[in-house]
C-alpha atoms as a PDB file:
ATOM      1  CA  UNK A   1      -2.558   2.660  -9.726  1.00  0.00           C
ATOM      2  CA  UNK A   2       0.237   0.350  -8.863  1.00  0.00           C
ATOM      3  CA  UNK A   3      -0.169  -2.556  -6.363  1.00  0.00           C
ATOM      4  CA  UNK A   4       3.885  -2.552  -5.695  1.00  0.00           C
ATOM      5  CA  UNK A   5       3.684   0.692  -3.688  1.00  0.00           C
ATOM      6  CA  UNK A   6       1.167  -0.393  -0.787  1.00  0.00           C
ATOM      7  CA  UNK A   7       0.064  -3.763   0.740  1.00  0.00           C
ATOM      8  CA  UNK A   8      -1.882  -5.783  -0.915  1.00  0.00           C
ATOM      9  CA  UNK A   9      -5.344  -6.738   0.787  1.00  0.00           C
ATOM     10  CA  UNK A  10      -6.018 -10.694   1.871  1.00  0.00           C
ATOM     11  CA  UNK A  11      -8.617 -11.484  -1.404  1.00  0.00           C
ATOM     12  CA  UNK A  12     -11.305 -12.103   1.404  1.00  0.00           C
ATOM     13  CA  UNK A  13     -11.137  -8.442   2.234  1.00  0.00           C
ATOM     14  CA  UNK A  14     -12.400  -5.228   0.801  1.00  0.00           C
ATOM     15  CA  UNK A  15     -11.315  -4.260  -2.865  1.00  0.00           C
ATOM     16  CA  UNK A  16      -8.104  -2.882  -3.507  1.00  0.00           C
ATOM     17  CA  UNK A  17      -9.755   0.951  -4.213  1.00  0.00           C
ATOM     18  CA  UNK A  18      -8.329   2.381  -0.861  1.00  0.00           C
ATOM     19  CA  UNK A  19      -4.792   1.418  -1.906  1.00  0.00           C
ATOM     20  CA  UNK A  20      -5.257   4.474  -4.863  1.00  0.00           C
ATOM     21  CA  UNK A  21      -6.211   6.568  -2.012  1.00  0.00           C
ATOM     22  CA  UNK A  22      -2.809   6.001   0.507  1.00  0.00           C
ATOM     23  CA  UNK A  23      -0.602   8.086   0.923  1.00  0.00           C
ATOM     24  CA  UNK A  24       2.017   5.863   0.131  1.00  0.00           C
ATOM     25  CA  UNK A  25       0.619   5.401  -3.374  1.00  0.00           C
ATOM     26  CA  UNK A  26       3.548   6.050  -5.774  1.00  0.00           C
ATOM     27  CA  UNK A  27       6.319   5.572  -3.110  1.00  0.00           C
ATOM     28  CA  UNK A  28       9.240   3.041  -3.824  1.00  0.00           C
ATOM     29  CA  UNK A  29       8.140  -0.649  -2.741  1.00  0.00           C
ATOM     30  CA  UNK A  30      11.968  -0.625  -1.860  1.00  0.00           C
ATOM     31  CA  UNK A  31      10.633   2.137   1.416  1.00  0.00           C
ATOM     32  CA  UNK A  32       7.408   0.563   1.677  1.00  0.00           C
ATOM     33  CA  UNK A  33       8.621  -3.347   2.528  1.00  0.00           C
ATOM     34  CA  UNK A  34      12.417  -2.458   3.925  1.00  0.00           C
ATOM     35  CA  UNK A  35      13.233  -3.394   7.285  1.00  0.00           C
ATOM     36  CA  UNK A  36      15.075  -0.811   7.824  1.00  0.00           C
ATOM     37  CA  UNK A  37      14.147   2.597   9.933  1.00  0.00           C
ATOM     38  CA  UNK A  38      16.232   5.081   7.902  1.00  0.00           C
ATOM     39  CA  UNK A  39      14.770   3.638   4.735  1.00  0.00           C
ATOM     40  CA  UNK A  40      11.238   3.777   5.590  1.00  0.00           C
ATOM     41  CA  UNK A  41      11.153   7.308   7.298  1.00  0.00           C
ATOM     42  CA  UNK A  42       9.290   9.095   4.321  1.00  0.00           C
ATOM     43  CA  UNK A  43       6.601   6.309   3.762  1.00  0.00           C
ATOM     44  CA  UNK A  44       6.015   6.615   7.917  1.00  0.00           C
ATOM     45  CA  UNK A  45       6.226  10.360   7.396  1.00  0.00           C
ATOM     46  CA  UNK A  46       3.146   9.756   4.980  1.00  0.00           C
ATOM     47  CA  UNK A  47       0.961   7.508   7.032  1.00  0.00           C
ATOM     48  CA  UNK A  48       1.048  10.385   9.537  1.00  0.00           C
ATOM     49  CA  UNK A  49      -1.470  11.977   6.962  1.00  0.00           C
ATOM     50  CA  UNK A  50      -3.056   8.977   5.530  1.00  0.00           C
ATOM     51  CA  UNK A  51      -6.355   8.964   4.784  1.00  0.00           C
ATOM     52  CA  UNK A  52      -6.946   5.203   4.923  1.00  0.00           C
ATOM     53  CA  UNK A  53      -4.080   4.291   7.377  1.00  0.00           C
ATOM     54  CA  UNK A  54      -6.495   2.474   9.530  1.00  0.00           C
ATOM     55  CA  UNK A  55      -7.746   0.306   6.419  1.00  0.00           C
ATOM     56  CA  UNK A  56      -4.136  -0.692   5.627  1.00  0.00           C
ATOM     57  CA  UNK A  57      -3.751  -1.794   9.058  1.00  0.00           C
ATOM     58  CA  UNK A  58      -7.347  -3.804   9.478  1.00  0.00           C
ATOM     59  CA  UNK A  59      -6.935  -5.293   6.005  1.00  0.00           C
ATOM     60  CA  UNK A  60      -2.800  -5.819   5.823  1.00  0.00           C
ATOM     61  CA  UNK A  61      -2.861  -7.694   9.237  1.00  0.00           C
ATOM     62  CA  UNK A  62       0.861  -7.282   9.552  1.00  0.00           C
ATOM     63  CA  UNK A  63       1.081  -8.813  13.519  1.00  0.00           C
ATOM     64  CA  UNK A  64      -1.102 -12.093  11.796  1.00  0.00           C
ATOM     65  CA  UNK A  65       1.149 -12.675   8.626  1.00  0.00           C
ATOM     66  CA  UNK A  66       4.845 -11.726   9.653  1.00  0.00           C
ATOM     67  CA  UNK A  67       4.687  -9.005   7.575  1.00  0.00           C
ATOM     68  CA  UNK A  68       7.578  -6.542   6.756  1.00  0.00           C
ATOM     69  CA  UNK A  69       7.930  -3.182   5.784  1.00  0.00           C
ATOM     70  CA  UNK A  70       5.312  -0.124   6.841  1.00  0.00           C
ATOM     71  CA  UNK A  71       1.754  -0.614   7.411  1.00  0.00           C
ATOM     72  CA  UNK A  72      -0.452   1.238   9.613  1.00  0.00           C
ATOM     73  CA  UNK A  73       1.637   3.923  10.054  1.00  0.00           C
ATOM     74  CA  UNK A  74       4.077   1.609  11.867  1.00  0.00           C
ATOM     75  CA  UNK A  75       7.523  -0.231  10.844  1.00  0.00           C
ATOM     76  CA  UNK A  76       7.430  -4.130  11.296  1.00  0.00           C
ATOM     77  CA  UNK A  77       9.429  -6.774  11.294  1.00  0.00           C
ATOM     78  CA  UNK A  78       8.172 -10.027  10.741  1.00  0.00           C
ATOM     79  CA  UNK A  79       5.273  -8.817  12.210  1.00  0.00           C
ATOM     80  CA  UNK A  80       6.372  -7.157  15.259  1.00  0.00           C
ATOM     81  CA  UNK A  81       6.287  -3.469  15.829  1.00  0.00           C
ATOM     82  CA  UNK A  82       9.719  -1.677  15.051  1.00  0.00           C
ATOM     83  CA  UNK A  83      10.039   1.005  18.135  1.00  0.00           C
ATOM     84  CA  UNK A  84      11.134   4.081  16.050  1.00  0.00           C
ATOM     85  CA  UNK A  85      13.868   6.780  17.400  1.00  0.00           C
ATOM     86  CA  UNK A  86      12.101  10.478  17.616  1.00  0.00           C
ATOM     87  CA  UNK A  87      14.816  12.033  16.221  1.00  0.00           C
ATOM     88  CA  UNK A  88      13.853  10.122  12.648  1.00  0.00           C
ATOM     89  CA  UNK A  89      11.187  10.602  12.148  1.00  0.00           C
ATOM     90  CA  UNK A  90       9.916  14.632  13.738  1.00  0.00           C
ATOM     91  CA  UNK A  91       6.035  14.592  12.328  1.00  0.00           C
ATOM     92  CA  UNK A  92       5.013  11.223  13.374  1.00  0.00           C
ATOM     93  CA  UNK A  93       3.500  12.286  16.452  1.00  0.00           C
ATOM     94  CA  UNK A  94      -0.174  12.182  14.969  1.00  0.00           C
ATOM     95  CA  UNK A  95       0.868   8.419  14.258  1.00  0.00           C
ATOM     96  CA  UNK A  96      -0.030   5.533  16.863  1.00  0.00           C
ATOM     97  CA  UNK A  97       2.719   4.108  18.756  1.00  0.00           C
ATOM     98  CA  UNK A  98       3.612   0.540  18.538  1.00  0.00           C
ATOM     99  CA  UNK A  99       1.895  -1.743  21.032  1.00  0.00           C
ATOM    100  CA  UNK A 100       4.484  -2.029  24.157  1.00  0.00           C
ATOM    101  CA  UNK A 101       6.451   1.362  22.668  1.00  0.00           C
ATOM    102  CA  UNK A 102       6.300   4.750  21.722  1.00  0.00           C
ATOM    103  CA  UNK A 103       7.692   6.277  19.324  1.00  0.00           C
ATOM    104  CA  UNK A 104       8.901   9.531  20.978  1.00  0.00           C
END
C-alpha cells in the first residue's frame, strides 16, 4: 500500500488499514493534494464510489488542518470547500456537496 496516494490519518486516530481500501489508493498524490479542479476530477470521480469516503473525511479533518487536495469526496483549499462546476465532474452526484454549495 502506499501512504502518498491518500491522506494520512492524525496518529491519534484509527490505523491506516482503510487507506488500502480507498478508492483513491494507487492514484497520483499529484491529483490527490492539487488545488486545482481539472486536476483532481478523477480522484473526486472515485470518492463518488468510495467505500471509506466518510473515514477519510472523519479522520483527515481537512476544514480543522487547512488541508489541500481531495478528501471526503470534496476539493479543498486550505481547508475550505472548493464549489465544483457540474460540467467536470458528470458522476459526482452520489457525492455530498460542500457546506454553503452544491456541486451541480
Amino acid at each position: 500500500m502506499s501512504t502518498d496516494s491518500c491522506p494520512p490519518p492524525r496518529p491519534y486516530d484509527e490505523p491506516a488499514g482503510w487507506q488500502s481500501t480507498a478508492a483513491c489508493a494507487g492514484l497520483p498524490p499529484r491529483a490527490v493534494f492539487s488545488k486545482k479542479v481539472k486536476e483532481a476530477a478523477p480522484v473526486l470521480r472515485a470518492c463518488a464510489r468510495c467505500p471509506v469516503r466518510r473515514n477519510c473525511e472523519r479522520i483527515v479533518a481537512p476544514t480543522d488542518n487547512w488541508f489541500d487536495g481531495v478528501c471526503g469526496g470534496r476539493l479543498y483549499r486550505s481547508g475550505r470547500p472548493v464549489e465544483i462546476p457540474a460540467h467536470l465532474l458528470p458522476n459526482m452526484q452520489a457525492a455530498p456537496a460542500p457546506r454553503g454549495g452544491s456541486l451541480a
